[in-house]
PDB file of N, CA and C in Angstrom:
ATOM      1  N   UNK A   1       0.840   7.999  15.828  1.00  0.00           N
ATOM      2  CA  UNK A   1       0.775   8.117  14.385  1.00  0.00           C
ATOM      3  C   UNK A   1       0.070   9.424  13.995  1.00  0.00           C
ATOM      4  N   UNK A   2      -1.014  10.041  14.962  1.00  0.00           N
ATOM      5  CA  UNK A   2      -1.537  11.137  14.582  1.00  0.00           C
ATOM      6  C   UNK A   2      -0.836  12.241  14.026  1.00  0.00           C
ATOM      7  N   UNK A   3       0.244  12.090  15.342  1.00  0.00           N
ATOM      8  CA  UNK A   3       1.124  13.597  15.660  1.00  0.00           C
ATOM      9  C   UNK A   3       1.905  13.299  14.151  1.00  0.00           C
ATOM     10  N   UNK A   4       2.685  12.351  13.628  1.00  0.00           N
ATOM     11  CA  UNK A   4       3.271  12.082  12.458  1.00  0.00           C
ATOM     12  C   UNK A   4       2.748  12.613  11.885  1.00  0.00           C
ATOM     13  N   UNK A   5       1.734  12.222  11.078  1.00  0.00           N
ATOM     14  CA  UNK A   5       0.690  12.307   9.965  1.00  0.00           C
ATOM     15  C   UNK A   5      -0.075  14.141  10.064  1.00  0.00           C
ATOM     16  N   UNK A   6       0.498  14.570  10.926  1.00  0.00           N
ATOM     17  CA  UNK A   6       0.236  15.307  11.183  1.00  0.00           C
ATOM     18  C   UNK A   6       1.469  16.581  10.645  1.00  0.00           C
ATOM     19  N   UNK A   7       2.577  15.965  11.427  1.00  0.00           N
ATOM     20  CA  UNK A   7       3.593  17.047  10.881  1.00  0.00           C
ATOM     21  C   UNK A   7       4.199  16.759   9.331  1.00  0.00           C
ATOM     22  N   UNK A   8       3.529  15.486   8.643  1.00  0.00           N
ATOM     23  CA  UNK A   8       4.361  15.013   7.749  1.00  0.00           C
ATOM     24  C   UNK A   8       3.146  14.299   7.267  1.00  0.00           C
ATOM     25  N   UNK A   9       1.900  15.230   6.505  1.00  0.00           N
ATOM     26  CA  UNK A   9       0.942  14.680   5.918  1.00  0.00           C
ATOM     27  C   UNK A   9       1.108  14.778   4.180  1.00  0.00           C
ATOM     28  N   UNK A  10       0.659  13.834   3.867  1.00  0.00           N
ATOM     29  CA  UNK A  10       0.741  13.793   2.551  1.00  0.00           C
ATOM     30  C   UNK A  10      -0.520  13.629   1.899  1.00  0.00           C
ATOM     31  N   UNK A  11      -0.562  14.372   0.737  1.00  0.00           N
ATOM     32  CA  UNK A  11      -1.769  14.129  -0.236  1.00  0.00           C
ATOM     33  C   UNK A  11      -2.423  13.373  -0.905  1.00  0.00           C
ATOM     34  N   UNK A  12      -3.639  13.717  -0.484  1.00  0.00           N
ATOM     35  CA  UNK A  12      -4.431  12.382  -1.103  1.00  0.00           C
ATOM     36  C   UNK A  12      -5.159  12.336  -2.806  1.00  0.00           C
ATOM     37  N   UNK A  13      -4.664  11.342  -3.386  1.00  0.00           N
ATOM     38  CA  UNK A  13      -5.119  11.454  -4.757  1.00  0.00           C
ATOM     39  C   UNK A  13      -6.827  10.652  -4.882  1.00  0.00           C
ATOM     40  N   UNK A  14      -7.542  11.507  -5.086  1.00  0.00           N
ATOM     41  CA  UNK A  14      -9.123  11.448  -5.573  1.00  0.00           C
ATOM     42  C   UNK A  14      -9.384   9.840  -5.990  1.00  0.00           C
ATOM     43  N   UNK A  15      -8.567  10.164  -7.241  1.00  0.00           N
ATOM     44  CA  UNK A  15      -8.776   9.074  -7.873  1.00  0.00           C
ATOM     45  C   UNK A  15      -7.919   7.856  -7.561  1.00  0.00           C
ATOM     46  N   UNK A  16      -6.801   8.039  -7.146  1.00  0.00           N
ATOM     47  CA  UNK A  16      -7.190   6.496  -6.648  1.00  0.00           C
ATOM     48  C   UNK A  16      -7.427   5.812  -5.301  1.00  0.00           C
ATOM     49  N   UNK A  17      -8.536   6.613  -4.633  1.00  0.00           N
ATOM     50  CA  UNK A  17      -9.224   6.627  -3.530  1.00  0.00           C
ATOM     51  C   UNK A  17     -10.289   5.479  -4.660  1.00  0.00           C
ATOM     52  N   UNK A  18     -10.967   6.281  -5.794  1.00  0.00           N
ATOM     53  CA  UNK A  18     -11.991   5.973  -6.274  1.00  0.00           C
ATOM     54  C   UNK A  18     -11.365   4.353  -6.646  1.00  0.00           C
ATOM     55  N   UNK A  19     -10.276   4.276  -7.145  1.00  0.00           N
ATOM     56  CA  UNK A  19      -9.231   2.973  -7.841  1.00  0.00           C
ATOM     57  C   UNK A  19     -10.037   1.649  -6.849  1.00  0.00           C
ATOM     58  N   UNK A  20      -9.719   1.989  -5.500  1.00  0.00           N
ATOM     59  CA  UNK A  20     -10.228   0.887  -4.655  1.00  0.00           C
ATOM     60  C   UNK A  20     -11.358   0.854  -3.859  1.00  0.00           C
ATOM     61  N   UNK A  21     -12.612   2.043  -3.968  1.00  0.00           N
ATOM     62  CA  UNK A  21     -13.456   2.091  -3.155  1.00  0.00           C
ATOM     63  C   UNK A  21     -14.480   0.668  -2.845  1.00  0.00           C
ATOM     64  N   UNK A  22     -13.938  -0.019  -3.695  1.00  0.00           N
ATOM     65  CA  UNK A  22     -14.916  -1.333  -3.049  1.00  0.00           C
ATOM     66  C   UNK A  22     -13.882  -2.455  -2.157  1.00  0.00           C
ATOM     67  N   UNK A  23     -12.770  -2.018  -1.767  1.00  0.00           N
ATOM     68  CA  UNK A  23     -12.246  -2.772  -0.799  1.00  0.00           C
ATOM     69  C   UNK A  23     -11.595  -1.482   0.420  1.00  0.00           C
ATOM     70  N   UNK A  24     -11.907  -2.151   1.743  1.00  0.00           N
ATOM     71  CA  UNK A  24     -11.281  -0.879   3.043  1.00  0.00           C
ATOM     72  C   UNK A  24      -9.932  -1.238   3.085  1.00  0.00           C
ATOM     73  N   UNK A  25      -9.893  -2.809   2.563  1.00  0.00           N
ATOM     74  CA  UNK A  25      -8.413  -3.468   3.328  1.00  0.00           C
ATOM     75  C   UNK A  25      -7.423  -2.254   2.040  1.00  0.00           C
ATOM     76  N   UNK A  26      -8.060  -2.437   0.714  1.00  0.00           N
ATOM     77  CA  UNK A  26      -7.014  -2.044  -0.207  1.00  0.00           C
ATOM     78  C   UNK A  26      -7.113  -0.040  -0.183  1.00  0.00           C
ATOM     79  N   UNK A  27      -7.913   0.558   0.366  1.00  0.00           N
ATOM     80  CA  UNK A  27      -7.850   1.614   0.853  1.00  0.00           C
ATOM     81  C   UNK A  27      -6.703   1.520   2.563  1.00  0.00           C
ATOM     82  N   UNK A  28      -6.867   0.827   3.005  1.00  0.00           N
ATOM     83  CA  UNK A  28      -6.127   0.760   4.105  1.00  0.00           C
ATOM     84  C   UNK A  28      -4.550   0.923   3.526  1.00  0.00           C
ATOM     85  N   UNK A  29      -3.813  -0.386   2.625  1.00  0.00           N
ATOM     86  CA  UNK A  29      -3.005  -0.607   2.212  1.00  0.00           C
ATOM     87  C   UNK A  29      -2.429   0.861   1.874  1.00  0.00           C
ATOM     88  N   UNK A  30      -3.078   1.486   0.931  1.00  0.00           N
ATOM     89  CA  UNK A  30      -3.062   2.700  -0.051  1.00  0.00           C
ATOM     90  C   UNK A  30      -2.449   3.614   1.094  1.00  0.00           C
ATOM     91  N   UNK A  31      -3.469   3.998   1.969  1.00  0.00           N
ATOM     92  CA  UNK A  31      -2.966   5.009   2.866  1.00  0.00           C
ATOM     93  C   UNK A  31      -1.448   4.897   3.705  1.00  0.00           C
ATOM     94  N   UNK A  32      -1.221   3.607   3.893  1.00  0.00           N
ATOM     95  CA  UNK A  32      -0.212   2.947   4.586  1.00  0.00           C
ATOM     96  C   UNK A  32       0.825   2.557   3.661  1.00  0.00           C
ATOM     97  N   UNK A  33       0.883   2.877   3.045  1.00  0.00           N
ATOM     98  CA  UNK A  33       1.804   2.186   1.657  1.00  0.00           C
ATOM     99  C   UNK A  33       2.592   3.869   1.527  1.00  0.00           C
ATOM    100  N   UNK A  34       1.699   4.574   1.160  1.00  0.00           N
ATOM    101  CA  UNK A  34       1.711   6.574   1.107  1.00  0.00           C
ATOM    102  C   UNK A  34       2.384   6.818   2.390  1.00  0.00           C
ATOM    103  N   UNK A  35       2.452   6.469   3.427  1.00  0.00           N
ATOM    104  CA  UNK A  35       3.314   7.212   4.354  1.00  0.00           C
ATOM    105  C   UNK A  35       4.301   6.471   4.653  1.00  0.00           C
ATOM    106  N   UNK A  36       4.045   5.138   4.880  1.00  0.00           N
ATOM    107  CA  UNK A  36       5.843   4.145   5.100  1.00  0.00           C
ATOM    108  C   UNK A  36       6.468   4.503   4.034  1.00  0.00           C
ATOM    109  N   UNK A  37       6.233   4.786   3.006  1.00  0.00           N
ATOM    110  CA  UNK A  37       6.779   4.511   2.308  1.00  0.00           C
ATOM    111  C   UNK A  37       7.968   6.157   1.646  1.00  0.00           C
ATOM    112  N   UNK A  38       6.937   7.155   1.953  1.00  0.00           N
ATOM    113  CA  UNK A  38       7.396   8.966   2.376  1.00  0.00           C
ATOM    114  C   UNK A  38       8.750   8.975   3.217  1.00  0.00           C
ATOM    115  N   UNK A  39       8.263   8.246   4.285  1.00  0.00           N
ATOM    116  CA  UNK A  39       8.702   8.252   5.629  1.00  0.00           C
ATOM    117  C   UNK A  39      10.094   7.727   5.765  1.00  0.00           C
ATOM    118  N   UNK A  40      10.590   6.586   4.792  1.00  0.00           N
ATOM    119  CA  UNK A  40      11.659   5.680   5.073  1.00  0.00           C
ATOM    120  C   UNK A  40      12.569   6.131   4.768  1.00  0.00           C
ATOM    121  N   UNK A  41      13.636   6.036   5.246  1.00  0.00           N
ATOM    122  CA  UNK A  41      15.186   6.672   5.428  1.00  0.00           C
ATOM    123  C   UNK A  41      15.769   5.704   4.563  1.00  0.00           C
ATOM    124  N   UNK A  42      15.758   4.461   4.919  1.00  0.00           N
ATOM    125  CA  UNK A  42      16.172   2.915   4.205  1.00  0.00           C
ATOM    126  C   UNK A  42      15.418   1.959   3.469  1.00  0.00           C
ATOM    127  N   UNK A  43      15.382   1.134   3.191  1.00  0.00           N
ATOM    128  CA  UNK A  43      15.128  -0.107   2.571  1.00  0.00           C
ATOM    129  C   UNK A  43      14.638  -0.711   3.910  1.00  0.00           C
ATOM    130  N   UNK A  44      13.147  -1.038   4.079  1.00  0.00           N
ATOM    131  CA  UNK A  44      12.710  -1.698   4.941  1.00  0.00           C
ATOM    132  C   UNK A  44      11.735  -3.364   4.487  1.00  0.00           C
ATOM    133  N   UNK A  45      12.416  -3.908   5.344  1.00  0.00           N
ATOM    134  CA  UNK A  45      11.670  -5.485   5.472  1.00  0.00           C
ATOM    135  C   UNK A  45      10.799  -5.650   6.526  1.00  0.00           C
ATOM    136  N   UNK A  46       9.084  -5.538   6.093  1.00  0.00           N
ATOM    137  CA  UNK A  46       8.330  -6.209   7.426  1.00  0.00           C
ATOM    138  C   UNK A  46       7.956  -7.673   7.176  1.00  0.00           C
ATOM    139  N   UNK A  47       8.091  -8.006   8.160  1.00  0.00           N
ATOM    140  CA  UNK A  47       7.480  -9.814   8.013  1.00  0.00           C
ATOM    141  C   UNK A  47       6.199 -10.181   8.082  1.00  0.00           C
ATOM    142  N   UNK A  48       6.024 -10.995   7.819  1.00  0.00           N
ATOM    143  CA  UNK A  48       4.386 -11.514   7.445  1.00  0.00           C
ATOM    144  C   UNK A  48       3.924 -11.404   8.846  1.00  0.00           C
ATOM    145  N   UNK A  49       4.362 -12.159   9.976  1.00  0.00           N
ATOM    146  CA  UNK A  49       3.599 -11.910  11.106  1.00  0.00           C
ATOM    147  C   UNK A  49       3.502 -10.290  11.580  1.00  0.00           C
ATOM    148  N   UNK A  50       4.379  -9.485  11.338  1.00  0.00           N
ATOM    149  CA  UNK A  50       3.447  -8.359  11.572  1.00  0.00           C
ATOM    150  C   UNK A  50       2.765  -7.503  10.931  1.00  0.00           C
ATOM    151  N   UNK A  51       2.906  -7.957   9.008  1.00  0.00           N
ATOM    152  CA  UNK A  51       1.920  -7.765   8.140  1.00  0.00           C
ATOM    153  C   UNK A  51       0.568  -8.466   8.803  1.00  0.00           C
ATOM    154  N   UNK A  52       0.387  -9.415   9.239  1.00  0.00           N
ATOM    155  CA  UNK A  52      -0.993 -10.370   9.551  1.00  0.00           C
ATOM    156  C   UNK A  52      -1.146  -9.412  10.877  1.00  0.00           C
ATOM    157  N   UNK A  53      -0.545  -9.315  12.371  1.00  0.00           N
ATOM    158  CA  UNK A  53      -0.896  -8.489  12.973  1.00  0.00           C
ATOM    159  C   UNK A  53      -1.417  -7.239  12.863  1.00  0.00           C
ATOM    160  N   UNK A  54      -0.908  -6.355  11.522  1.00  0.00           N
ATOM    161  CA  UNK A  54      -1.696  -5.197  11.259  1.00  0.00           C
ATOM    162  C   UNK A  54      -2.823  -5.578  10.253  1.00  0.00           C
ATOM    163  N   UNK A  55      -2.902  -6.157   9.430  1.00  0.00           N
ATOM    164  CA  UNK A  55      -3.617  -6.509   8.305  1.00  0.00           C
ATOM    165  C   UNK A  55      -4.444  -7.518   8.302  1.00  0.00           C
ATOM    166  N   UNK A  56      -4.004  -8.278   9.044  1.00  0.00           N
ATOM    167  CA  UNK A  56      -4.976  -9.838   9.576  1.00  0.00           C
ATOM    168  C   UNK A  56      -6.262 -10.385  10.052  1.00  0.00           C
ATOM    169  N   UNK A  57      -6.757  -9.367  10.398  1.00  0.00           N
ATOM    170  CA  UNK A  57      -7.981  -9.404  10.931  1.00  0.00           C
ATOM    171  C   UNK A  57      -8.628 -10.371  10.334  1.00  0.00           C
ATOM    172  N   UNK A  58      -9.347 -11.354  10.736  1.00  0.00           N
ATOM    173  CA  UNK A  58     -10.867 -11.779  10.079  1.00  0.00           C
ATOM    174  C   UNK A  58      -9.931 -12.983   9.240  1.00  0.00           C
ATOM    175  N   UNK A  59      -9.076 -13.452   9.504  1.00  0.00           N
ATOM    176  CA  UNK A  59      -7.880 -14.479   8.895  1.00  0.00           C
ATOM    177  C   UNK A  59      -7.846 -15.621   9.717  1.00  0.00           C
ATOM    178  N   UNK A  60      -8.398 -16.562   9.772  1.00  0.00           N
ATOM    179  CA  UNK A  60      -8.131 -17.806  10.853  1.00  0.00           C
ATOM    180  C   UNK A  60      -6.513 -18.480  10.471  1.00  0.00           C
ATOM    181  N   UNK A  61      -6.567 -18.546   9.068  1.00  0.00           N
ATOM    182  CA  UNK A  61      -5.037 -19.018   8.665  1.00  0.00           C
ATOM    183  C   UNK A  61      -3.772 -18.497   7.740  1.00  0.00           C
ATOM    184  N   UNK A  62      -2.573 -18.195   8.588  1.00  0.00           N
ATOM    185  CA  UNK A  62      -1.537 -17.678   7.945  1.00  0.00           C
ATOM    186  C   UNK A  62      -1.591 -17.843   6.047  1.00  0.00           C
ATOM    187  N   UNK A  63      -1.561 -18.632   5.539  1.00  0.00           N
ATOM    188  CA  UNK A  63      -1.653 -18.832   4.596  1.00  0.00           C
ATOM    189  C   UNK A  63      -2.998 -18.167   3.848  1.00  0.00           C
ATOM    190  N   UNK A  64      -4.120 -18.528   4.316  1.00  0.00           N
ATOM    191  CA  UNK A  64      -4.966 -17.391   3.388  1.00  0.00           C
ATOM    192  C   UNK A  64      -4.473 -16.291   3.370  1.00  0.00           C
ATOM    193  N   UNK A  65      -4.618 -15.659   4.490  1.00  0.00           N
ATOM    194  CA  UNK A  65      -4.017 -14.277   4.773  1.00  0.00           C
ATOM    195  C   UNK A  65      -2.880 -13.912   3.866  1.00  0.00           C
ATOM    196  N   UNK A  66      -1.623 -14.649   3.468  1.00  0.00           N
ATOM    197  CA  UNK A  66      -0.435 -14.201   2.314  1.00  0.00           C
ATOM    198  C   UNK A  66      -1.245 -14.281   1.354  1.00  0.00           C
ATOM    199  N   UNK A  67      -1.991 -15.604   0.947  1.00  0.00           N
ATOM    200  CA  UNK A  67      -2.734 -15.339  -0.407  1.00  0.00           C
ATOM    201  C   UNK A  67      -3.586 -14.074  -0.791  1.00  0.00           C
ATOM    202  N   UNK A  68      -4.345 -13.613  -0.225  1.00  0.00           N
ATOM    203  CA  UNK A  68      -5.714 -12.222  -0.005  1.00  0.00           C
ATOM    204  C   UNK A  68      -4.366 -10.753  -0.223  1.00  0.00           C
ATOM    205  N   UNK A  69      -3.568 -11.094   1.110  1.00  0.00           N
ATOM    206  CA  UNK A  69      -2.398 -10.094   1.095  1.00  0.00           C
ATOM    207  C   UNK A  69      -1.606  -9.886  -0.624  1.00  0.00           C
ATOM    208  N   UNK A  70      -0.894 -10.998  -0.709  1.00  0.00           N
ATOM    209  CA  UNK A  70      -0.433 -11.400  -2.080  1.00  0.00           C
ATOM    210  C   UNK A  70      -1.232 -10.296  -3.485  1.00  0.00           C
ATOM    211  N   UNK A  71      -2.355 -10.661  -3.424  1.00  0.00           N
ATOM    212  CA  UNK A  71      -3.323 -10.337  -4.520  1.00  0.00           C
ATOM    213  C   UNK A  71      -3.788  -9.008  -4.248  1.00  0.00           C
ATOM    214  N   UNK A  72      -3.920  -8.632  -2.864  1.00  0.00           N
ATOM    215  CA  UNK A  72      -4.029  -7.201  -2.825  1.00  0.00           C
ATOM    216  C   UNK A  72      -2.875  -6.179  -3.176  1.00  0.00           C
ATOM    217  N   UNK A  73      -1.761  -6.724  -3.159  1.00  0.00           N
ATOM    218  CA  UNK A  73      -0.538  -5.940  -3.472  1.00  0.00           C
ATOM    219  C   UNK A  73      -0.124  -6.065  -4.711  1.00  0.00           C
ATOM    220  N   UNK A  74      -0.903  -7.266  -5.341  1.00  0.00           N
ATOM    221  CA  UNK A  74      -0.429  -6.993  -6.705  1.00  0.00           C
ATOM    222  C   UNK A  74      -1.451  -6.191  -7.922  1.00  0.00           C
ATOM    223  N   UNK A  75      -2.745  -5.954  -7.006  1.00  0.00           N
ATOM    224  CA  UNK A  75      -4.096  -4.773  -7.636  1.00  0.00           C
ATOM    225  C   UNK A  75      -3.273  -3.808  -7.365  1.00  0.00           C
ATOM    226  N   UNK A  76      -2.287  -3.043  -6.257  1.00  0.00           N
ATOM    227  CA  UNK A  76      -1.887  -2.052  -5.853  1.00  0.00           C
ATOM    228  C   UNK A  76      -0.909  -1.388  -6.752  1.00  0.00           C
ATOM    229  N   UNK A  77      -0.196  -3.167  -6.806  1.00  0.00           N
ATOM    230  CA  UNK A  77       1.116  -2.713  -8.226  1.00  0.00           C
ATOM    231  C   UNK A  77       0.734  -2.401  -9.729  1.00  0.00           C
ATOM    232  N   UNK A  78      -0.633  -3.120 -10.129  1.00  0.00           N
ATOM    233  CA  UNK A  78      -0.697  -3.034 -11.289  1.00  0.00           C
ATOM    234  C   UNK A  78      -1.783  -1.508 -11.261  1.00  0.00           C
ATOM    235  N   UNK A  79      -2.022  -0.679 -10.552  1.00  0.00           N
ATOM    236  CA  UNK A  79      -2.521   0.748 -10.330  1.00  0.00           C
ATOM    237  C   UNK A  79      -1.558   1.548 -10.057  1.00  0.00           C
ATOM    238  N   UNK A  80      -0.660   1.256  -9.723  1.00  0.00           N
ATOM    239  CA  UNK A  80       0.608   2.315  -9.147  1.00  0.00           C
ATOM    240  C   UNK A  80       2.353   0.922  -9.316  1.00  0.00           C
ATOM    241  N   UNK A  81       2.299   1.070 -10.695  1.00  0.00           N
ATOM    242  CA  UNK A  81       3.384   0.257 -11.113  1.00  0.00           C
ATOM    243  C   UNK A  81       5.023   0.739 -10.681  1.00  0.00           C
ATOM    244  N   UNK A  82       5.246   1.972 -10.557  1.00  0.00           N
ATOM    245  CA  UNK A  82       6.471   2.470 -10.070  1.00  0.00           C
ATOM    246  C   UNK A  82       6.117   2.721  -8.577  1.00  0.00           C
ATOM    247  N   UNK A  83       5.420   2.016  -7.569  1.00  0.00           N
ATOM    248  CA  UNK A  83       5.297   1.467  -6.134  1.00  0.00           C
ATOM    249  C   UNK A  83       6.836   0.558  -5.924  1.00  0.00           C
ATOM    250  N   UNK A  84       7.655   1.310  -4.981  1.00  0.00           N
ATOM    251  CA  UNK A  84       8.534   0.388  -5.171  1.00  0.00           C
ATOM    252  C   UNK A  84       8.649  -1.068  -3.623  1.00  0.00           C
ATOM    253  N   UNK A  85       8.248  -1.942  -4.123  1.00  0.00           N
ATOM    254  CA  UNK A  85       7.679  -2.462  -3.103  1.00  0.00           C
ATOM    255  C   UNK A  85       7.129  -4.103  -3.728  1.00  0.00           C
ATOM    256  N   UNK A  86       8.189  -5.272  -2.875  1.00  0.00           N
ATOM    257  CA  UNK A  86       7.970  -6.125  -3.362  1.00  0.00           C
ATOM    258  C   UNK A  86       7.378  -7.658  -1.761  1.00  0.00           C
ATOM    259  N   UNK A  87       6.600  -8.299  -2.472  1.00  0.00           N
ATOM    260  CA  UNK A  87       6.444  -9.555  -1.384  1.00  0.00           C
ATOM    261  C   UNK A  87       7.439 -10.613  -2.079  1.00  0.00           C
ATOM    262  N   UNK A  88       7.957 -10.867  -0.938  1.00  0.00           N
ATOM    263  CA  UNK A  88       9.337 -12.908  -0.951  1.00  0.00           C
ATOM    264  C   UNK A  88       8.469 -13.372   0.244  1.00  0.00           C
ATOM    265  N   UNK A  89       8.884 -14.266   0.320  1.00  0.00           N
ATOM    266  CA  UNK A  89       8.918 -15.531   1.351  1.00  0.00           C
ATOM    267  C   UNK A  89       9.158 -14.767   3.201  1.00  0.00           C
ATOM    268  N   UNK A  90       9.977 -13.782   2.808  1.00  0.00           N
ATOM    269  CA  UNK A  90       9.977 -12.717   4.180  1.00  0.00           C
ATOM    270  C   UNK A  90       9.193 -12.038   4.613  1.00  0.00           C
ATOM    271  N   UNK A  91       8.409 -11.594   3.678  1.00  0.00           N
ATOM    272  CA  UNK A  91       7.531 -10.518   3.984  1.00  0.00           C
ATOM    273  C   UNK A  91       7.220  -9.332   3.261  1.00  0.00           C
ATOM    274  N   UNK A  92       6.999  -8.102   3.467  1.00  0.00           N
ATOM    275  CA  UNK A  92       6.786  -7.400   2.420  1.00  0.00           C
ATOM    276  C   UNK A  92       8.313  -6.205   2.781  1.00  0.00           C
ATOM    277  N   UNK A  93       8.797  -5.884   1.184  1.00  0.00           N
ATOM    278  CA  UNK A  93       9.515  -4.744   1.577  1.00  0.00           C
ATOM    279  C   UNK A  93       9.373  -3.572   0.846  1.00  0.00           C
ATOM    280  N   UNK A  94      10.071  -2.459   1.199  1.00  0.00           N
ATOM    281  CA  UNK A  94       9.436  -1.370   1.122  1.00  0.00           C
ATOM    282  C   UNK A  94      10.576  -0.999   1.204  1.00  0.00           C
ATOM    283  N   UNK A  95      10.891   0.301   0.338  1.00  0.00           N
ATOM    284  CA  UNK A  95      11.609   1.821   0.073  1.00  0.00           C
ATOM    285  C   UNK A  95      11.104   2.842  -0.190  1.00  0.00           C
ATOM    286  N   UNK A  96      11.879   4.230  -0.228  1.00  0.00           N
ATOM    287  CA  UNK A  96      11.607   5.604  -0.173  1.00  0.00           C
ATOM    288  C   UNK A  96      10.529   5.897  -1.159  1.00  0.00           C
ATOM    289  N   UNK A  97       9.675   6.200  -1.192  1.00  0.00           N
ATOM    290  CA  UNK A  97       9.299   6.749  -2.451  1.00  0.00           C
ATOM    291  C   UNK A  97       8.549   8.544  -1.905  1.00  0.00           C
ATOM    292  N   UNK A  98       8.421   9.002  -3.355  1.00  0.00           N
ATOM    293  CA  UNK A  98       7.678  10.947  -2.760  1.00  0.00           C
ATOM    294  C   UNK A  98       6.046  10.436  -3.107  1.00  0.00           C
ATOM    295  N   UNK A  99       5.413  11.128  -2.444  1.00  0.00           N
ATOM    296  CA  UNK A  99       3.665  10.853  -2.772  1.00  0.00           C
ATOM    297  C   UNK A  99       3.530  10.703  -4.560  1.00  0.00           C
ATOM    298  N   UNK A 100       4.145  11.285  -4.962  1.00  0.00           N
ATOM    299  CA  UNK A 100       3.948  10.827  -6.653  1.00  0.00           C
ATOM    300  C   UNK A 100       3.760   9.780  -6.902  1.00  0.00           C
ATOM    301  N   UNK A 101       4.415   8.694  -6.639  1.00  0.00           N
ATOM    302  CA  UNK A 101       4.538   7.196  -6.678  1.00  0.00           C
ATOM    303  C   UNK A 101       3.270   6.640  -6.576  1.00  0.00           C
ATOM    304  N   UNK A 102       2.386   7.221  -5.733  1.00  0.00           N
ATOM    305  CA  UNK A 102       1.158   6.232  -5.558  1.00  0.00           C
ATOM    306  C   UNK A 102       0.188   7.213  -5.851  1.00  0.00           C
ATOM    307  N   UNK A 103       0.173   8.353  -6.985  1.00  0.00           N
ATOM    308  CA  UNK A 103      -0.887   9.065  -7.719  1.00  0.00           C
ATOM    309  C   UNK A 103      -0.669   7.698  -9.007  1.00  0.00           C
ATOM    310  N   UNK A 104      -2.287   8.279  -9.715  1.00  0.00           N
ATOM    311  CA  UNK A 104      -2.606   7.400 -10.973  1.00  0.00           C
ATOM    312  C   UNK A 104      -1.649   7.633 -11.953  1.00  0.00           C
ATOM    313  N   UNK A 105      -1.310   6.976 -12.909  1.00  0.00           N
ATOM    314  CA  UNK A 105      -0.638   7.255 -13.837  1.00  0.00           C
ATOM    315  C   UNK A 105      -1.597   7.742 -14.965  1.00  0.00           C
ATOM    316  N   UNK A 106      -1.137   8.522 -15.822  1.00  0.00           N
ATOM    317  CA  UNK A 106      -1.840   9.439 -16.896  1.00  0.00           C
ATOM    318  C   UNK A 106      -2.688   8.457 -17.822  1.00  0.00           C
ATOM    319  N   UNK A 107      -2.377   7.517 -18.000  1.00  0.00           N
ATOM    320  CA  UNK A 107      -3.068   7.130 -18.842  1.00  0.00           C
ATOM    321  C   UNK A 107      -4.599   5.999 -18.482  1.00  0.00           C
ATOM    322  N   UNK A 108      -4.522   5.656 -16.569  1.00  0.00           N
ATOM    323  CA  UNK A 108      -5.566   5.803 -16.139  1.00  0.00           C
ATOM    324  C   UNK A 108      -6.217   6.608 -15.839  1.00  0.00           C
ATOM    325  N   UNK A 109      -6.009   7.597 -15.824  1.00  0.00           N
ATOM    326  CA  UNK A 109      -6.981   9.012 -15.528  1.00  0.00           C
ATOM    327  C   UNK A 109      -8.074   9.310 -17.324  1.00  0.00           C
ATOM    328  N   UNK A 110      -6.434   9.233 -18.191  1.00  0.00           N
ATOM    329  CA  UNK A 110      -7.472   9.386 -19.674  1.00  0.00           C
ATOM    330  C   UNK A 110      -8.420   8.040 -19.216  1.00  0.00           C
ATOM    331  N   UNK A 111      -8.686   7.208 -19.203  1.00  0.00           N
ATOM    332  CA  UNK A 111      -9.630   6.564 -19.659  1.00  0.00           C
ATOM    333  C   UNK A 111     -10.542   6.544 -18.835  1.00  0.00           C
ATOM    334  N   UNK A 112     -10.901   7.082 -17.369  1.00  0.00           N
ATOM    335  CA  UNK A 112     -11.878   7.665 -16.363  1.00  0.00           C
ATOM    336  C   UNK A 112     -12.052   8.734 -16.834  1.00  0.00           C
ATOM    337  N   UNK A 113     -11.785   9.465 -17.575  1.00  0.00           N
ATOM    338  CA  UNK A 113     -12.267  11.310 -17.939  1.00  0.00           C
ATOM    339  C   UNK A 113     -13.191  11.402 -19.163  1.00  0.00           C
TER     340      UNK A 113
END
């Protein structure tokens, strides 16, 4: 992933670093959301078990874990609403988007300035 992120790094927006600094998982998401999402050629479906394998940590049960997951993706959506990127019953999916997609929108920035 280095060498990737490396030839195909993308920019990081300040502020909404600042958006989630009191959660790592939803800084995690953020960063990982910004490059699958650069990166994709297609319309991709990951499934919950290997959402919980990357994301799972510290989860004794599948079900909390969608719930915590669930609610973190929907803080993500309602900060970066044109995220194109939805959770079903499958798992989470994901399409193309350019780093724009997951900068703040203008009218959260007016009200931090």
């Amino acid at each position: 992933m280095f060498d990737n992120l490396q030839r195909h790094a993308l920019p990081v927006n300040a502020q909404a670093i600042r958006a989630f600094a009191g959660s790592a998982r939803k800084l995690d998401l953020y960063f990982w959301l910004g490059w699958r999402m650069h990166s994709l050629q297609a319309p991709l479906q990951i499934s919950w078990e290997a959402l919980a394998a990357q994301f799972g940590q510290g989860f004794n049960r599948q079900r909390a874990f969608k719930a915590k997951f669930a609610q973190e993706i929907g803080h993500i959506k309602e900060v970066f609403p044109k995220a194109p990127l939805l959770l079903d019953d499958q798992g989470l999916r994901l399409e193309h988007a350019d780093p724009d997609v997951l900068a703040l929108p203008v009218r959260l920035l007016r009200r931090k300035g």
